[in-house]
Protein backbone atom coordinates (compact mmCIF):
# COMPACT_ATOMS: atom_id res chain seq x y z
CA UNK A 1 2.95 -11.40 26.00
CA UNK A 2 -0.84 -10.65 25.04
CA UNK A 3 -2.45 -11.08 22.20
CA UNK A 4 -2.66 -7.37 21.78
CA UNK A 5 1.06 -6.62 22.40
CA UNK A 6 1.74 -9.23 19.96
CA UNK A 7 -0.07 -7.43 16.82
CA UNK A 8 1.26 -4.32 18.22
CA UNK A 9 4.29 -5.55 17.63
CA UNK A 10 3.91 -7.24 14.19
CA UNK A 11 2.28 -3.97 13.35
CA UNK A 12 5.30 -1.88 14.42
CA UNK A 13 7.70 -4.76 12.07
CA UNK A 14 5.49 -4.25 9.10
CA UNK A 15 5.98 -0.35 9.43
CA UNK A 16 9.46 -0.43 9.61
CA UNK A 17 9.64 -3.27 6.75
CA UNK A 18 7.78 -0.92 4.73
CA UNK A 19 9.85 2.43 4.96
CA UNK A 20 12.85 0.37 4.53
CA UNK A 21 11.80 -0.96 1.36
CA UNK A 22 10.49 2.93 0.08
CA UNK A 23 14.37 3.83 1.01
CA UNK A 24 15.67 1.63 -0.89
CA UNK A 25 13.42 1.94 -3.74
CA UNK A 26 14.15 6.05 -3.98
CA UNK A 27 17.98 5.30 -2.66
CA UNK A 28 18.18 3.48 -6.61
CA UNK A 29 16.86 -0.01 -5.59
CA UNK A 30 15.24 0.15 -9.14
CA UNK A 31 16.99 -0.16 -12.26
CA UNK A 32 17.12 3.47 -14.01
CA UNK A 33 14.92 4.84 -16.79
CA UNK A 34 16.45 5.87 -19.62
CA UNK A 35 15.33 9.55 -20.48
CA UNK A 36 15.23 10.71 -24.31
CA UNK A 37 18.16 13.10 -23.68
CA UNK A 38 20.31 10.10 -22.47
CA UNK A 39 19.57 8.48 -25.90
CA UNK A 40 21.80 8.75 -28.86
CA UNK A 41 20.06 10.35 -31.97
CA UNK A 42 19.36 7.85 -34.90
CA UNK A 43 21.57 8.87 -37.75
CA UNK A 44 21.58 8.12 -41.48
CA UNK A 45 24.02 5.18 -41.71
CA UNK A 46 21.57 3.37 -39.31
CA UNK A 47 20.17 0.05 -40.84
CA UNK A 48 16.47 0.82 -39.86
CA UNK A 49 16.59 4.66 -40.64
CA UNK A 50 17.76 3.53 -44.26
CA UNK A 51 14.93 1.05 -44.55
CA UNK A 52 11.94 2.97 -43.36
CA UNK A 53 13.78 6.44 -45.41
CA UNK A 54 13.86 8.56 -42.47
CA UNK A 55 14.62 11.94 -42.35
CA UNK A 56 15.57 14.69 -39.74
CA UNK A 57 13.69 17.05 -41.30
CA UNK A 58 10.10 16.00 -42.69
CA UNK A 59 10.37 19.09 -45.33
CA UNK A 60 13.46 17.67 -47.29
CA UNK A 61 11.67 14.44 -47.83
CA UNK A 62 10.90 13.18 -51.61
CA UNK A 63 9.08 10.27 -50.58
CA UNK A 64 5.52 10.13 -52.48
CA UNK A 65 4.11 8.35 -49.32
CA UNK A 66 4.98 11.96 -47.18
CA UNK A 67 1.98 14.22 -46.68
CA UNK A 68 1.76 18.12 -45.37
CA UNK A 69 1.72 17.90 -41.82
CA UNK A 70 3.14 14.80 -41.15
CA UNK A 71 6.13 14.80 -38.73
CA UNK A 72 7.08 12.28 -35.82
CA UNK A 73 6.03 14.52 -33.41
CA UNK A 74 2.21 12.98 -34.57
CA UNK A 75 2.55 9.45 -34.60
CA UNK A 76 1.58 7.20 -32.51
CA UNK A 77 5.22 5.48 -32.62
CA UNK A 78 6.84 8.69 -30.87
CA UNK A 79 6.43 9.34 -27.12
CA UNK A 80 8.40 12.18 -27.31
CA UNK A 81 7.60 16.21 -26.96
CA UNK A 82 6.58 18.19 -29.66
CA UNK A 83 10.15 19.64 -30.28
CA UNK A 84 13.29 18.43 -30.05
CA UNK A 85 14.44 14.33 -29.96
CA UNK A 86 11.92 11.44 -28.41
CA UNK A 87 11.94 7.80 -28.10
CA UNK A 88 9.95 5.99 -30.75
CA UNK A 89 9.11 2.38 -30.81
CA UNK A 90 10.47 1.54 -34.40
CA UNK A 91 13.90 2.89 -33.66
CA UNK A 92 14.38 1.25 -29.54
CA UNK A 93 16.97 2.47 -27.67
CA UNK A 94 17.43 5.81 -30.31
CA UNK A 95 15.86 9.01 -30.22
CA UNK A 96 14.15 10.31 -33.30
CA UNK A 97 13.25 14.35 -33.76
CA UNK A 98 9.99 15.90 -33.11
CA UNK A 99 10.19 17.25 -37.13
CA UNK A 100 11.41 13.95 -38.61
CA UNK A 101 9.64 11.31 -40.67
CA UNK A 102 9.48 7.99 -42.00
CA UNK A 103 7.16 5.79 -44.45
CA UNK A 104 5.80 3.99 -41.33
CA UNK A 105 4.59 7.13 -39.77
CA UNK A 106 0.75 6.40 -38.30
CA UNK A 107 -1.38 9.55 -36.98
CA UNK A 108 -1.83 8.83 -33.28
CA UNK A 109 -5.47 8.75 -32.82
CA UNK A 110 -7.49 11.68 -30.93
């Protein structure tokens, strides 16, 4: 066998090596995401929603540290959409609304 045959050859193996690995990537070689509609909602009788006061709803808050304007859907915590339920980092493996609010919310910056 030449020298060029040979590389032809290792070149063909790599190829093949390659696509097989891409299947099985895409064929759910990978562990799954979890997307923020798979996530259960963070509720009131949850240990961490109690201790940072979290609401739903940032307009029924009475917390003095709450200003106009403030919701999850602008802090930095939430990488959600601007309606609806997102992850945020505070509350892992829970989904927090778009219009909610807590004392640790932190403007994401521009």
């Amino acid at each position: 066998m030449s020298n060029e045959e040979s590389n032809e050859s290792r070149r063909r193996f790599l190829k093949i090596a390659a696509g097989t690995a891409a299947v099985a990537v895409v064929a759910g070689g990978l562990p799954r995401m979890a997307r923020a509609a798979d996530l259960p909602h963070v509720t009131d009788a949850d240990p961490t929603a109690k201790a940072l006061g979290y609401v739903e709803d940032n307009t029924t808050t009475k917390n003095p540290k709450h200003k106009a304007g403030d919701d999850c859907s602008n802090c930095q915590f939430y990488s959600g959409g601007p309606t609806g339920y997102g992850p945020c980092q505070l509350f892992p493996g829970k989904s927090v609304s778009a219009k909610g609010w807590c004392v640790s919310h932190s403007p994401k910056k521009a």
